[in-house]
C-alpha atoms as a PDB file:
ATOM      1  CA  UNK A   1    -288.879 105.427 -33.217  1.00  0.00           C
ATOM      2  CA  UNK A   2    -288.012 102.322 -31.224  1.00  0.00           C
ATOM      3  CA  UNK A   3    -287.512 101.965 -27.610  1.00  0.00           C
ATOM      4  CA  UNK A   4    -283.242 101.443 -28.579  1.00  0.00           C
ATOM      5  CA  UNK A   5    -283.900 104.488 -30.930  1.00  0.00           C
ATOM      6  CA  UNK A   6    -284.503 106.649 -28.038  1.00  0.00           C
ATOM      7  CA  UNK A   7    -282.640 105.638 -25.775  1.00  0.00           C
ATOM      8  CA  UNK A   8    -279.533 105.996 -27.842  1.00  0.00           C
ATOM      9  CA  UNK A   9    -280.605 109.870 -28.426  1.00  0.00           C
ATOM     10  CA  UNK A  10    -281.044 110.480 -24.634  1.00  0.00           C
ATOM     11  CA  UNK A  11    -278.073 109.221 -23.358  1.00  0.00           C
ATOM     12  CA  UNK A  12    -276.659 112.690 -24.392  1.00  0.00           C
ATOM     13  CA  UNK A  13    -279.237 114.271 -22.750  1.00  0.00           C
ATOM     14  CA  UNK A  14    -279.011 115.933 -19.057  1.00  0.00           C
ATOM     15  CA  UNK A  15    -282.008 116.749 -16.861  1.00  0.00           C
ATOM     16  CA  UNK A  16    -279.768 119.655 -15.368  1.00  0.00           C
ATOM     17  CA  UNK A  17    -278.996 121.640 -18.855  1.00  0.00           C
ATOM     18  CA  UNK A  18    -280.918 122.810 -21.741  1.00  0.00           C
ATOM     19  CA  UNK A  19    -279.026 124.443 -24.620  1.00  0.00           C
ATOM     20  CA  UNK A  20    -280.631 127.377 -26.585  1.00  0.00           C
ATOM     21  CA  UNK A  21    -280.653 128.815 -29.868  1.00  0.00           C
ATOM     22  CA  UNK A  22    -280.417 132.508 -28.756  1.00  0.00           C
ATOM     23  CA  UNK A  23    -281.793 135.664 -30.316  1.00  0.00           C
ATOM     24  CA  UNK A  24    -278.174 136.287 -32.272  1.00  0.00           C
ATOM     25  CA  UNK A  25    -277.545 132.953 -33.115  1.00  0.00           C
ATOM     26  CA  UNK A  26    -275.615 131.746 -30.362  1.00  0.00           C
ATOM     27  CA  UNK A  27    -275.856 128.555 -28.935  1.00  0.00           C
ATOM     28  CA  UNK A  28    -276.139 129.087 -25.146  1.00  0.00           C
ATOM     29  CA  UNK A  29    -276.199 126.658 -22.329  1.00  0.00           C
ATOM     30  CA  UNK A  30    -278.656 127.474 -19.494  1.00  0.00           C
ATOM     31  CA  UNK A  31    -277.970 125.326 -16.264  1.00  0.00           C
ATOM     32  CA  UNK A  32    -280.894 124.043 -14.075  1.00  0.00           C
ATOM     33  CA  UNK A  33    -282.512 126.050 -12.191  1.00  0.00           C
ATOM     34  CA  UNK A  34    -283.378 128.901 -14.542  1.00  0.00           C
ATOM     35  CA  UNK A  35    -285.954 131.163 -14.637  1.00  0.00           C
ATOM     36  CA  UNK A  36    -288.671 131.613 -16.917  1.00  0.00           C
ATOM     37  CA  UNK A  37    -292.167 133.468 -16.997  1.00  0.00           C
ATOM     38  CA  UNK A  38    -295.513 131.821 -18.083  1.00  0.00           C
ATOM     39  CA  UNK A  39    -297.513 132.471 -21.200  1.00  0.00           C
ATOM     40  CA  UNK A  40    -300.581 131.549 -20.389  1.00  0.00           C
ATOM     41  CA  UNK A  41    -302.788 130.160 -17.126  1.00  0.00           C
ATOM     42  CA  UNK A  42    -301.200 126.346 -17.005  1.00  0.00           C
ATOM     43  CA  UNK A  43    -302.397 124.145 -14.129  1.00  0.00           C
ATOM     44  CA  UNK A  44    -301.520 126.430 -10.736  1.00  0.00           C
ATOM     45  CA  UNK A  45    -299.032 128.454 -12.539  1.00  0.00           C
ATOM     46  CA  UNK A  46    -300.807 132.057 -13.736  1.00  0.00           C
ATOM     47  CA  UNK A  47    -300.075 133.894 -16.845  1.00  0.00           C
ATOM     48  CA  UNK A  48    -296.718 136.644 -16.186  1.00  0.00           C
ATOM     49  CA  UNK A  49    -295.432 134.378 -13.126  1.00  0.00           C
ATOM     50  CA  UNK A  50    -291.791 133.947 -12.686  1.00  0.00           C
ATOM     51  CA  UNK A  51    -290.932 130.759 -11.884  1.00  0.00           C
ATOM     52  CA  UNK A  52    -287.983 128.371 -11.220  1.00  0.00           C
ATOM     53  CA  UNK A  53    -286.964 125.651 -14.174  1.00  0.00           C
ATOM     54  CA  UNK A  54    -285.545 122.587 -11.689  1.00  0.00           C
ATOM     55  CA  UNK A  55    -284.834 119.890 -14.239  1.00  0.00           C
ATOM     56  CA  UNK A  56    -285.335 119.331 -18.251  1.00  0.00           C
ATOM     57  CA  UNK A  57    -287.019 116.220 -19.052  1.00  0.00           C
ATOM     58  CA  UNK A  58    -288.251 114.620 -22.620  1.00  0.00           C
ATOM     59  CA  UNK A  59    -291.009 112.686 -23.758  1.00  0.00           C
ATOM     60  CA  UNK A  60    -290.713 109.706 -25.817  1.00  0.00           C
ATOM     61  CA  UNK A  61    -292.539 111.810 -28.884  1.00  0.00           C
ATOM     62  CA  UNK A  62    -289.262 113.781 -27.795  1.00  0.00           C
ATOM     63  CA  UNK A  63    -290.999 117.059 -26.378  1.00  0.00           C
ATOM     64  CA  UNK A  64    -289.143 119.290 -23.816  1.00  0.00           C
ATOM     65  CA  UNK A  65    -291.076 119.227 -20.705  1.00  0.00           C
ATOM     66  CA  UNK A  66    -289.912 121.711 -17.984  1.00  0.00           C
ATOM     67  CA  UNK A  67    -290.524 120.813 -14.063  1.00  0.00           C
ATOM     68  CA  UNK A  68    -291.471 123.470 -12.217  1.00  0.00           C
ATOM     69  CA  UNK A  69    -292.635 123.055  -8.496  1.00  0.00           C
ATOM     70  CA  UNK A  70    -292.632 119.356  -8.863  1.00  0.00           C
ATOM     71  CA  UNK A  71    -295.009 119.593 -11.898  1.00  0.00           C
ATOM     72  CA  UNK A  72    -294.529 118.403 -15.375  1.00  0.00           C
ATOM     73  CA  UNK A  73    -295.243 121.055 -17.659  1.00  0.00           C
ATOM     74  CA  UNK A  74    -294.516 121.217 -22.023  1.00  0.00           C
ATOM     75  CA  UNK A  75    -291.845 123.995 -22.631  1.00  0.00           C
ATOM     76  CA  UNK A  76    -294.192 126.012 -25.048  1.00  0.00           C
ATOM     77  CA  UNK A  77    -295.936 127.332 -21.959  1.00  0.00           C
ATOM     78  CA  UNK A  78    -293.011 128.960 -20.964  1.00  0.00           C
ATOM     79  CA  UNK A  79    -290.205 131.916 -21.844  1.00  0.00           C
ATOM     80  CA  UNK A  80    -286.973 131.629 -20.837  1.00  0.00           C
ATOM     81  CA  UNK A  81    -285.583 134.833 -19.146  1.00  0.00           C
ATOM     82  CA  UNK A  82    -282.092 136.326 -20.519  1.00  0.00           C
ATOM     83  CA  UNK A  83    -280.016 134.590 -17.055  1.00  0.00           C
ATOM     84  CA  UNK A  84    -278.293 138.370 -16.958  1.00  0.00           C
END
């Protein structure tokens, strides 16, 4: 993918939303900051911590990366709390 290539993808992207496939099939729209709780020990985050999402960033291999307390950290280390 070229430089043009991704940048013509993430100019639809927001670092304050992240939209979700949920459990029923519904696409859902979470809004920064959301909550989720950590899968595994991940830098100084432990494993069952609930923590604060505060923006939604992407790679250029186009990976979700979540920051957390300043930190960059790959979404699969997360899950994403029901916000209700």
């Amino acid at each position: 993918m070229t430089e043009q290539e991704l940048a013509e993808i993430l100019k639809y992207s927001s670092p304050n939303t992240l939209y979700v496939v949920a459990w029923n099939n519904l696409l859902t729209q979470l809004f920064c900051p959301f909550k989720v709780i950590v899968k595994h020990h991940i830098g100084e985050l432990k494993i069952g911590q609930k923590v604060w999402v505060d923006n939604v960033k992407v790679t250029s291999s186009l990976t979700t990366v979540f920051i957390v307390k300043g930190r960059a950290y790959y979404f699969y280390h997360f899950e994403i709390l029901d916000p209700e």
